[in-house]
PDB file of N, CA and C in Angstrom:
ATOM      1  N   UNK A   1      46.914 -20.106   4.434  1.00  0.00           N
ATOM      2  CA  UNK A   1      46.981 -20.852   3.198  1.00  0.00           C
ATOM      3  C   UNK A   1      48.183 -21.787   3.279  1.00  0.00           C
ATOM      4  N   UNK A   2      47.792 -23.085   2.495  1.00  0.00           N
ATOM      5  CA  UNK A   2      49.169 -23.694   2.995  1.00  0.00           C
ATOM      6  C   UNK A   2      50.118 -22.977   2.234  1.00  0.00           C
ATOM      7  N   UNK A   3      51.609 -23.386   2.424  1.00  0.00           N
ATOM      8  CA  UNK A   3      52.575 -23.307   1.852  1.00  0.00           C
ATOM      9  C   UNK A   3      52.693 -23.364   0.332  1.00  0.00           C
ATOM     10  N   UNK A   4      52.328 -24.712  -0.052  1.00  0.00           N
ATOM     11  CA  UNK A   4      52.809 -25.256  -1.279  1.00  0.00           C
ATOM     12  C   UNK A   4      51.699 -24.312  -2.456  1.00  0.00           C
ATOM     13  N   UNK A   5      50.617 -24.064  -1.642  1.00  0.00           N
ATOM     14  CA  UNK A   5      49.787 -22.729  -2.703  1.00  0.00           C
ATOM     15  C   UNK A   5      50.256 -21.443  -2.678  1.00  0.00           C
ATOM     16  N   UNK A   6      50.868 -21.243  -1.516  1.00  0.00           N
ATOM     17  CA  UNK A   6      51.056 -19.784  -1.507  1.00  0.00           C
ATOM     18  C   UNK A   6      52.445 -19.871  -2.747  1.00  0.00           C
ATOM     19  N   UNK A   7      53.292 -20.516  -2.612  1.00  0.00           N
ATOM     20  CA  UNK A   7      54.693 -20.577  -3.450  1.00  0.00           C
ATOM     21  C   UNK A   7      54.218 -20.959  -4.860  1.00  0.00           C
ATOM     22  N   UNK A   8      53.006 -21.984  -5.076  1.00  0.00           N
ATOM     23  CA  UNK A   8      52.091 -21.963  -6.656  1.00  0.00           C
ATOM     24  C   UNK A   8      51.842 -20.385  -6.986  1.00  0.00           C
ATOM     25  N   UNK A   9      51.207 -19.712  -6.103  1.00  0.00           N
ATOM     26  CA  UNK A   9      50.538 -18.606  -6.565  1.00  0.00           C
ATOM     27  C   UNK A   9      51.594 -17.161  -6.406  1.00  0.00           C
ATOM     28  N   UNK A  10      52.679 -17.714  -5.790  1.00  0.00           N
ATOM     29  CA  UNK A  10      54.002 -16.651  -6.158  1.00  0.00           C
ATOM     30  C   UNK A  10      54.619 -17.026  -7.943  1.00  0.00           C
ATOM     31  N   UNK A  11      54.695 -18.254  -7.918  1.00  0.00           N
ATOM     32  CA  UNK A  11      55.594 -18.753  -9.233  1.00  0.00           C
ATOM     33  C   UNK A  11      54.364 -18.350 -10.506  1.00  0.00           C
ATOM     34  N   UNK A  12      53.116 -18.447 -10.068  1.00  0.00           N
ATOM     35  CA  UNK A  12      52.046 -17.884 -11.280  1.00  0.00           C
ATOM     36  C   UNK A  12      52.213 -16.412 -11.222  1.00  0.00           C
ATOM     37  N   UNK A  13      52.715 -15.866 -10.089  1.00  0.00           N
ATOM     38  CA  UNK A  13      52.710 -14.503 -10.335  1.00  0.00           C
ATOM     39  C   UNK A  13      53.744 -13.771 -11.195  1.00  0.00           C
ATOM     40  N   UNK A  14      54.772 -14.711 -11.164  1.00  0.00           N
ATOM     41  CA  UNK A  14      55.867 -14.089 -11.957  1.00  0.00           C
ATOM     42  C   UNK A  14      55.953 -14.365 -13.429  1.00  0.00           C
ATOM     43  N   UNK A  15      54.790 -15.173 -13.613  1.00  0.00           N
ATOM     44  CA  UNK A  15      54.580 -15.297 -15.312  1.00  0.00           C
ATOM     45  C   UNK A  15      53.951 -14.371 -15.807  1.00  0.00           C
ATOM     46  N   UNK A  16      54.104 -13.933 -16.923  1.00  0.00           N
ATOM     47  CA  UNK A  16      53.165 -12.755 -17.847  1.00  0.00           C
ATOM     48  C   UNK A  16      52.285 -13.383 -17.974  1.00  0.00           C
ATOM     49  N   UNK A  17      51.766 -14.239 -18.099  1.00  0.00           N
ATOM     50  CA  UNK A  17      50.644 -14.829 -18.430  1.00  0.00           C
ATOM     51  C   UNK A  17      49.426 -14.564 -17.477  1.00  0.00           C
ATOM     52  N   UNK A  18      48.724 -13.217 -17.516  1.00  0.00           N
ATOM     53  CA  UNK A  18      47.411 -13.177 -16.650  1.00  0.00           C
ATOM     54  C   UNK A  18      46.493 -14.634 -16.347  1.00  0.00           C
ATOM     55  N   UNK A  19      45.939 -15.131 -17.544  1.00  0.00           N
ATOM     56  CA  UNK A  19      45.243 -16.139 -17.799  1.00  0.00           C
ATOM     57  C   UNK A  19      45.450 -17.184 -16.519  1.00  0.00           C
ATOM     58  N   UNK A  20      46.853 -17.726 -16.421  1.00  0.00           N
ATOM     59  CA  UNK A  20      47.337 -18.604 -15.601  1.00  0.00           C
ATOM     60  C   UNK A  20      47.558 -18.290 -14.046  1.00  0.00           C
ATOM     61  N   UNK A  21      47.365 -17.186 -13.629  1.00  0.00           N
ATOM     62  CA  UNK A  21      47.044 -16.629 -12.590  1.00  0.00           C
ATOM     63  C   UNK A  21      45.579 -16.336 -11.909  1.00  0.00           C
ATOM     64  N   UNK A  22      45.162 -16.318 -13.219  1.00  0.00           N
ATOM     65  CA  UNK A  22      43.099 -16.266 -12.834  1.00  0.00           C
ATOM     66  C   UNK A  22      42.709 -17.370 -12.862  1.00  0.00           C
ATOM     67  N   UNK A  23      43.192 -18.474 -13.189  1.00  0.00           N
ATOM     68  CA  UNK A  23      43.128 -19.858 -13.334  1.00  0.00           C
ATOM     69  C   UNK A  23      42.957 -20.648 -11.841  1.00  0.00           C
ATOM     70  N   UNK A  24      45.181 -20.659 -11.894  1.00  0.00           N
ATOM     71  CA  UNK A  24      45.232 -20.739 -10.679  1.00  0.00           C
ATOM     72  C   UNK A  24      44.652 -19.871  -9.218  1.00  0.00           C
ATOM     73  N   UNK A  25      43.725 -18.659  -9.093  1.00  0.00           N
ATOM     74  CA  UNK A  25      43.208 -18.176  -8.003  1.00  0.00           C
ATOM     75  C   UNK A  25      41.969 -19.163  -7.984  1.00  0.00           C
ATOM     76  N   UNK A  26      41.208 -19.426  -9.109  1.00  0.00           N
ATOM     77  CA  UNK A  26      40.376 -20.057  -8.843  1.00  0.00           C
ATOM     78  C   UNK A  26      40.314 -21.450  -8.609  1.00  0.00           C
ATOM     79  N   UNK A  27      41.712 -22.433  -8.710  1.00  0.00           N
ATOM     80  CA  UNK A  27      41.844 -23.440  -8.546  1.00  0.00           C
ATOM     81  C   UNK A  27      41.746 -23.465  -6.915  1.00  0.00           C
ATOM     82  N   UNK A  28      42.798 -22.006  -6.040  1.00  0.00           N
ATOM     83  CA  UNK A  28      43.027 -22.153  -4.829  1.00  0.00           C
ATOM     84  C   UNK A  28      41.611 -21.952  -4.062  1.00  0.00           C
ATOM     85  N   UNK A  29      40.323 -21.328  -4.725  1.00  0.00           N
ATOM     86  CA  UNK A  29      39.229 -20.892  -4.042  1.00  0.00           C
ATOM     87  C   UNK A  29      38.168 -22.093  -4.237  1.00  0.00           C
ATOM     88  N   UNK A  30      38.578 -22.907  -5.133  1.00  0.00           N
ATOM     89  CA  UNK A  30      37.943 -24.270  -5.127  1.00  0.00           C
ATOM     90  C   UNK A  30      38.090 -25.061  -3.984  1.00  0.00           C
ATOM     91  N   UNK A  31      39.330 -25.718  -4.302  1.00  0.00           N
ATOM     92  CA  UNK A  31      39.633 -26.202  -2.969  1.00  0.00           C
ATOM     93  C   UNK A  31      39.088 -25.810  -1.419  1.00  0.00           C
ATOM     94  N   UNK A  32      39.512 -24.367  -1.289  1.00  0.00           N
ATOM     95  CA  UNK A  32      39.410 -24.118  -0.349  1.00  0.00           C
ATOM     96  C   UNK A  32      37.628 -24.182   0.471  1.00  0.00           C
ATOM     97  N   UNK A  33      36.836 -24.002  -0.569  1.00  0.00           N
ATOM     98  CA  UNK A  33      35.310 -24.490  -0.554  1.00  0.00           C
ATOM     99  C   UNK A  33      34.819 -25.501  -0.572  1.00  0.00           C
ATOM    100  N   UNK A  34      35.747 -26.619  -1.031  1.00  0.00           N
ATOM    101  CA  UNK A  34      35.584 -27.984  -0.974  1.00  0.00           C
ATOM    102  C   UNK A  34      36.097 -28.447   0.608  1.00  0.00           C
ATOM    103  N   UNK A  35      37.008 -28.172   1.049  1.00  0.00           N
ATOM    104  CA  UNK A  35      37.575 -27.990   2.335  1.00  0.00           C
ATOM    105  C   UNK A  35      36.798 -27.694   3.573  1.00  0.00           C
ATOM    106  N   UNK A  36      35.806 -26.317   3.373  1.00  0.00           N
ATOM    107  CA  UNK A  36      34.729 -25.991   4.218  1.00  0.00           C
ATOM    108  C   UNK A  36      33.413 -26.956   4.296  1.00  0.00           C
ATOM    109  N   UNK A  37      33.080 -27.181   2.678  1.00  0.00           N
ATOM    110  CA  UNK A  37      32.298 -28.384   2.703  1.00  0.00           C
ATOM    111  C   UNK A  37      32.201 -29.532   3.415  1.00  0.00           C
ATOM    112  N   UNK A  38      33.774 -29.766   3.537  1.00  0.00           N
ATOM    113  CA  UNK A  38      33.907 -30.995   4.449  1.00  0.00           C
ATOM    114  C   UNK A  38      33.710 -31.032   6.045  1.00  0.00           C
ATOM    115  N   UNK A  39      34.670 -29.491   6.179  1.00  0.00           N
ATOM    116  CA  UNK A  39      34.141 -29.108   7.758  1.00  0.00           C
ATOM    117  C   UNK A  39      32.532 -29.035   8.338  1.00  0.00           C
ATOM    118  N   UNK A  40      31.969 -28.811   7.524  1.00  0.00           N
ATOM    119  CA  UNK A  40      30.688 -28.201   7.686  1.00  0.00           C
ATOM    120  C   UNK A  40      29.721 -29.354   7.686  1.00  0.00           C
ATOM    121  N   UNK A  41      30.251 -30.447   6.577  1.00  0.00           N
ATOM    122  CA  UNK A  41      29.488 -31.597   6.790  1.00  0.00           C
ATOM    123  C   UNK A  41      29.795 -32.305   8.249  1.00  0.00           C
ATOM    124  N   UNK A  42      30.803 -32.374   8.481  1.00  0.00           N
ATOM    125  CA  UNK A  42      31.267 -32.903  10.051  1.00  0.00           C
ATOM    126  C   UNK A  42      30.522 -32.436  11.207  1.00  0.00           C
ATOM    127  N   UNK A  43      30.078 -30.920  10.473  1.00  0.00           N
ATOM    128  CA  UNK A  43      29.517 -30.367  11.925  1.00  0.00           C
ATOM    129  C   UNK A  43      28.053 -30.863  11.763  1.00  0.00           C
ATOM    130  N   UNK A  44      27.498 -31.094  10.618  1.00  0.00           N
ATOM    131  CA  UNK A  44      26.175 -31.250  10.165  1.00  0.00           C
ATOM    132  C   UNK A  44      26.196 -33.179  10.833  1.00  0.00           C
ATOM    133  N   UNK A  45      27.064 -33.783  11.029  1.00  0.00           N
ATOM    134  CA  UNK A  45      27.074 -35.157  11.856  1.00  0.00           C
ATOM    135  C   UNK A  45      26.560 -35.038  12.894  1.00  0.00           C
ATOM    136  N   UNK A  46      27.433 -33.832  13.544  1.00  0.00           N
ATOM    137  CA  UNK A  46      27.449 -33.382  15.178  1.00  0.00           C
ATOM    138  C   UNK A  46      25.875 -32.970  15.314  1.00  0.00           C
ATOM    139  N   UNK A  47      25.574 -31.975  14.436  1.00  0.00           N
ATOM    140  CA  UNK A  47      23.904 -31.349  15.004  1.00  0.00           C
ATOM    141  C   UNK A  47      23.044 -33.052  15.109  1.00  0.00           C
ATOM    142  N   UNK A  48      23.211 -33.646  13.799  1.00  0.00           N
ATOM    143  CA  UNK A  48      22.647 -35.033  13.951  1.00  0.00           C
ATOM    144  C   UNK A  48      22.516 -35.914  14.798  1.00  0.00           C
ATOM    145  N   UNK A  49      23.554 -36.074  15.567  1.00  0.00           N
ATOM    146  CA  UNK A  49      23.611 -36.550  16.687  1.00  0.00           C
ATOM    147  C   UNK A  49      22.804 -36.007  17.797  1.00  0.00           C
ATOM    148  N   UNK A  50      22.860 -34.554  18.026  1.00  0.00           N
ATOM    149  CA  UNK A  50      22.284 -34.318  19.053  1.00  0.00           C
ATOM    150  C   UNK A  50      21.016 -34.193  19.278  1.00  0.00           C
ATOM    151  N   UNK A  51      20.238 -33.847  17.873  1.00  0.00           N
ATOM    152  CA  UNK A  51      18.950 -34.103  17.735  1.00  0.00           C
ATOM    153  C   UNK A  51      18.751 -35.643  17.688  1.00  0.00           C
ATOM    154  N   UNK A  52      19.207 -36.789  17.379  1.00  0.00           N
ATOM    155  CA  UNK A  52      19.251 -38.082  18.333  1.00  0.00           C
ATOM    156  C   UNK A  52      18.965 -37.966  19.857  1.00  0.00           C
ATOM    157  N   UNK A  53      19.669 -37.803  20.040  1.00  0.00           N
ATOM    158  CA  UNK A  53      19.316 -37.895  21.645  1.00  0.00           C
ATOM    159  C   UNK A  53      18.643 -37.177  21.923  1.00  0.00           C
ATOM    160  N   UNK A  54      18.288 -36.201  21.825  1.00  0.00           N
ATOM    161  CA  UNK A  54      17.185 -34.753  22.193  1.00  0.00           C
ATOM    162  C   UNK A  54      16.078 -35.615  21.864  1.00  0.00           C
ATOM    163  N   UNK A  55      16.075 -36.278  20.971  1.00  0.00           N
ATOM    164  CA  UNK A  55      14.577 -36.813  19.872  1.00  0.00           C
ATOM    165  C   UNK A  55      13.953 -38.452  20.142  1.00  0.00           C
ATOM    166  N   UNK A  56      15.320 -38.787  21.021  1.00  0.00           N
ATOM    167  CA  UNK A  56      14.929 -40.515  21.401  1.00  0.00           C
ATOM    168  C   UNK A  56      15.378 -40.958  19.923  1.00  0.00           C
ATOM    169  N   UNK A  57      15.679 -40.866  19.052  1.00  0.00           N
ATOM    170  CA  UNK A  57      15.661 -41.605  17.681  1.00  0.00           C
ATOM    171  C   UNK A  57      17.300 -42.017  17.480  1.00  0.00           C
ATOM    172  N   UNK A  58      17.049 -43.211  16.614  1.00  0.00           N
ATOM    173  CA  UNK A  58      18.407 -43.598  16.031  1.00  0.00           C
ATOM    174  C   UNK A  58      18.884 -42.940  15.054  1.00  0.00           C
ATOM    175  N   UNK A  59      18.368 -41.773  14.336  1.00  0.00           N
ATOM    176  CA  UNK A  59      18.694 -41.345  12.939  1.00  0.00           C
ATOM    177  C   UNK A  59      18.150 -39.869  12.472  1.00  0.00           C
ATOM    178  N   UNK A  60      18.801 -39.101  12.259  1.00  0.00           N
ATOM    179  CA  UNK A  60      17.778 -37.813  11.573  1.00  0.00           C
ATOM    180  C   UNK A  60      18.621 -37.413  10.700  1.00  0.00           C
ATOM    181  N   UNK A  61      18.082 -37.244   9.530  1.00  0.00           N
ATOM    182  CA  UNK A  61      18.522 -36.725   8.101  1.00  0.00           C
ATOM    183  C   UNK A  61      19.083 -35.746   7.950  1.00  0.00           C
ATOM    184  N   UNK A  62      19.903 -35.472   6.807  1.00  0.00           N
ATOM    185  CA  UNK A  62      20.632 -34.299   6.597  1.00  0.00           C
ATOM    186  C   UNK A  62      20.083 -33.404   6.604  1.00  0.00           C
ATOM    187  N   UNK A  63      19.099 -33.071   5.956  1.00  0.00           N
ATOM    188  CA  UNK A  63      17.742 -32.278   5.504  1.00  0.00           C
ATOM    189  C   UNK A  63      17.672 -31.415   7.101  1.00  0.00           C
ATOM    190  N   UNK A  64      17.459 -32.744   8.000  1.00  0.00           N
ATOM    191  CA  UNK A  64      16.583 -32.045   9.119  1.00  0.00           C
ATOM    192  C   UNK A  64      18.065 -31.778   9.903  1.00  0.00           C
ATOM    193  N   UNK A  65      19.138 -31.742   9.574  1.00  0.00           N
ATOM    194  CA  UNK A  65      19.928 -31.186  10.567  1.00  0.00           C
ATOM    195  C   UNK A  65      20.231 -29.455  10.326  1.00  0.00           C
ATOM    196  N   UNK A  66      20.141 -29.562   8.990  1.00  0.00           N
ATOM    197  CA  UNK A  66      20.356 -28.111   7.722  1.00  0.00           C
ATOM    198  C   UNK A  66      19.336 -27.245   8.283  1.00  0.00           C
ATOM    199  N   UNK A  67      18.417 -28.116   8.742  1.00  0.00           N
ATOM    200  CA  UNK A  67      16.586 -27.161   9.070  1.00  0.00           C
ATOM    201  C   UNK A  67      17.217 -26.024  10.425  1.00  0.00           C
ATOM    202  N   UNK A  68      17.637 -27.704  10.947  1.00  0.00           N
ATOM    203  CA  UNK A  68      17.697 -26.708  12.784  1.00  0.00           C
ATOM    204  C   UNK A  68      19.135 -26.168  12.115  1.00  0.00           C
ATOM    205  N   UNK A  69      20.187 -25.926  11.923  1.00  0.00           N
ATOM    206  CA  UNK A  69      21.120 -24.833  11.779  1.00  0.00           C
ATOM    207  C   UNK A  69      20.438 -23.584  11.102  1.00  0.00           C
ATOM    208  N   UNK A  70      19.454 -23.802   9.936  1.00  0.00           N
ATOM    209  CA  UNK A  70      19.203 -22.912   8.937  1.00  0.00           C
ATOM    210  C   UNK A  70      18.442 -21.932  10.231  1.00  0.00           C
ATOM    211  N   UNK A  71      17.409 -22.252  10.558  1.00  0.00           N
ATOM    212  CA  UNK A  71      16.798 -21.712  11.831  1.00  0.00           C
ATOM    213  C   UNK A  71      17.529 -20.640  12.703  1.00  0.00           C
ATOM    214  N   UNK A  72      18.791 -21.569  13.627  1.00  0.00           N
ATOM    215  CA  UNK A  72      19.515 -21.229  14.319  1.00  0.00           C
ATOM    216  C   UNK A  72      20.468 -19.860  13.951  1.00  0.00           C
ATOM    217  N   UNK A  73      20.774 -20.256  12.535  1.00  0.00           N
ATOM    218  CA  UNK A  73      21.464 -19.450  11.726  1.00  0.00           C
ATOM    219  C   UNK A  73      20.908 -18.070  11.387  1.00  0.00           C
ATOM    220  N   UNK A  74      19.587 -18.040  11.219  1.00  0.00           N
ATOM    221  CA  UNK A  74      19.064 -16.987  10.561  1.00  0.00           C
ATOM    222  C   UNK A  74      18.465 -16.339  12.156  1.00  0.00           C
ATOM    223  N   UNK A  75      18.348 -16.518  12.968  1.00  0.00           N
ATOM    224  CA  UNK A  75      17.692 -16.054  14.260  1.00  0.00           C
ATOM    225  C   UNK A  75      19.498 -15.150  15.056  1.00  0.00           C
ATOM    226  N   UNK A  76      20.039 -15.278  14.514  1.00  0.00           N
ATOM    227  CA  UNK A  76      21.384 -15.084  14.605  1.00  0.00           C
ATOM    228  C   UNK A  76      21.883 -13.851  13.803  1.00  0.00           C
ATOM    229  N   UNK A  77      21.398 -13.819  12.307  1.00  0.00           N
ATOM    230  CA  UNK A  77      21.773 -13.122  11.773  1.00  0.00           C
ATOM    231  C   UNK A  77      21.668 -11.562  11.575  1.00  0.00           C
ATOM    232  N   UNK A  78      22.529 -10.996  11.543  1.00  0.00           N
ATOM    233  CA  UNK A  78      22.434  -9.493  11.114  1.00  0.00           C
ATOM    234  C   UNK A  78      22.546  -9.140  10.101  1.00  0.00           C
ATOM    235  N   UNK A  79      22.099  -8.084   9.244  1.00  0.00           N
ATOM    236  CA  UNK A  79      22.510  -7.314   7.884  1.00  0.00           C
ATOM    237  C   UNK A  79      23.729  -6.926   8.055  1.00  0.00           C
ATOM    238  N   UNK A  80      23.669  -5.906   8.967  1.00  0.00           N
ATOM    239  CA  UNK A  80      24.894  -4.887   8.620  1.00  0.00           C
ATOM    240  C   UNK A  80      26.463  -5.493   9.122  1.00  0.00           C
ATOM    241  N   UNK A  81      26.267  -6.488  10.226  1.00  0.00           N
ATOM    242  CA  UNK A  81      27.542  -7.312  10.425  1.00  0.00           C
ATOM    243  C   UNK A  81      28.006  -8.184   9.071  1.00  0.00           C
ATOM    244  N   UNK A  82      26.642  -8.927   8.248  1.00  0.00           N
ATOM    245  CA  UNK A  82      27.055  -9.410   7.414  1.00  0.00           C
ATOM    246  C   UNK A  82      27.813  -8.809   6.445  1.00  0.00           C
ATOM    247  N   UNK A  83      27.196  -8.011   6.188  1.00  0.00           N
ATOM    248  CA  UNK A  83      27.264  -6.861   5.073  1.00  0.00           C
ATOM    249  C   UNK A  83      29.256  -6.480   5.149  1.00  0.00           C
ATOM    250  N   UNK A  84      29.287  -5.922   6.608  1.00  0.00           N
ATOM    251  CA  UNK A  84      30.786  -5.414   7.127  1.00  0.00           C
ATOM    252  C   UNK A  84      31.666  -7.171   6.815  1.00  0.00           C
ATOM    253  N   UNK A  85      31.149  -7.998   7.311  1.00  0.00           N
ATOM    254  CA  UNK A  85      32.257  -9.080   7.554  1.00  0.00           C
ATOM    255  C   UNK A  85      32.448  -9.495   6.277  1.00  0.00           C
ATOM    256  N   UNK A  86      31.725  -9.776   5.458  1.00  0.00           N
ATOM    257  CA  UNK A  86      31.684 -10.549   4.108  1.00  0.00           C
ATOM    258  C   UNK A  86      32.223  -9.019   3.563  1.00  0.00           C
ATOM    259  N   UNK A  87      32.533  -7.707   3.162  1.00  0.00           N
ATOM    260  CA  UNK A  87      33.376  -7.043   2.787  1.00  0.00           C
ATOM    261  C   UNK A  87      34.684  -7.173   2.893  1.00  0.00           C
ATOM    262  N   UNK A  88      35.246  -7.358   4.586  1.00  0.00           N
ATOM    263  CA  UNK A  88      36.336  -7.774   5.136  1.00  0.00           C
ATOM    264  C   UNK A  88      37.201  -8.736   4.431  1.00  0.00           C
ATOM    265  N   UNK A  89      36.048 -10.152   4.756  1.00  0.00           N
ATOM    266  CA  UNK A  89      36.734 -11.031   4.004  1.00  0.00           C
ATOM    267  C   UNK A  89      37.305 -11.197   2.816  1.00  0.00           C
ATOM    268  N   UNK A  90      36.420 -10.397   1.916  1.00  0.00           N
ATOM    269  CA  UNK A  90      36.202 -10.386   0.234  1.00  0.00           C
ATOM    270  C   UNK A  90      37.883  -9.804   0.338  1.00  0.00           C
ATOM    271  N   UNK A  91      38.196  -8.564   0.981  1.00  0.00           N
ATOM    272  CA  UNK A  91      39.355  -7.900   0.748  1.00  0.00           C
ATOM    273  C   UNK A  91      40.372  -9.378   0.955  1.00  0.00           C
ATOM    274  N   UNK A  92      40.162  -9.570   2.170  1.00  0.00           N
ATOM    275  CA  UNK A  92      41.845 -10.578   2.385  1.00  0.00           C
ATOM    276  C   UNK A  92      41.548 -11.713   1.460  1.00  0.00           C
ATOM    277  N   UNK A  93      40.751 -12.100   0.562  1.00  0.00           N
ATOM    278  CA  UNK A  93      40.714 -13.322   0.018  1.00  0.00           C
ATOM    279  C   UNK A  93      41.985 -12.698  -1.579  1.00  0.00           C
ATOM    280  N   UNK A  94      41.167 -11.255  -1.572  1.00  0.00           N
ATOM    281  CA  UNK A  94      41.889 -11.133  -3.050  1.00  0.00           C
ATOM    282  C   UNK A  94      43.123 -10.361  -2.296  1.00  0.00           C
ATOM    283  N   UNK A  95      43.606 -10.161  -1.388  1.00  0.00           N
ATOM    284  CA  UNK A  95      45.019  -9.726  -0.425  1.00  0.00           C
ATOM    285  C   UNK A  95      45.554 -11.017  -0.602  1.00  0.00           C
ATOM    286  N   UNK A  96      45.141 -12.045  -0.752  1.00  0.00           N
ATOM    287  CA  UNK A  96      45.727 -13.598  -0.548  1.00  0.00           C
ATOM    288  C   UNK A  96      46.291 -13.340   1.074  1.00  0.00           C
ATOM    289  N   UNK A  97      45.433 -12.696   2.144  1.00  0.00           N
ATOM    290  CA  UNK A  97      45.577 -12.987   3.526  1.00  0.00           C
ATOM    291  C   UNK A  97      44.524 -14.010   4.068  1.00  0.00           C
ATOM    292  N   UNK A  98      44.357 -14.812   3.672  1.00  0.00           N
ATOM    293  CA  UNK A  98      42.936 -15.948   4.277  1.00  0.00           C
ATOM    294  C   UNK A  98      43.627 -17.082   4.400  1.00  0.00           C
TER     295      UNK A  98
END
């Protein structure tokens, strides 16, 4: 986490004010999803591209890049890893270790 949130979310901690602490967690989990969004769209360029060239074409849509990850993604997936990792995470997000 950067800096300047972690020292926001120390200085909200030392207020009585619950409110302003549930506030600010969710201000920092915004961001931080807006952030992935962005990564994720970058990578969603990259699949685009390569189905270009794979495809002979100048262009393939967002839609159809989402298709082949969604695919890729789910041929990939497990329950019970999910299940374990997305627990994991859940802990360090509210640990404020992420």
């Amino acid at each position: 986490m950067h800096a300047l949130w972690e020292d926001l979310l120390k200085q909200i901690s030392n207020i009585d004010s619950l409110g302003l602490a549930v506030a600010a967690m969710e201000l920092v989990l915004e961001e931080r999803l807006t952030r992935m969004a962005i990564s994720v769209y970058g990578y969603m360029k990259r699949v685009a591209a390569i189905k270009c060239v794979q495809q002979g074409k100048e262009q393939v849509r967002l839609t159809d890049a989402f298709e082949t990850m969604k695919d890729r993604i789910l041929r990939l997936h497990q329950l019970l890893s999910w299940e374990i990792d997305v627990k994991k995470r859940t802990k360090e997000i509210r640990l404020g270790k992420w």
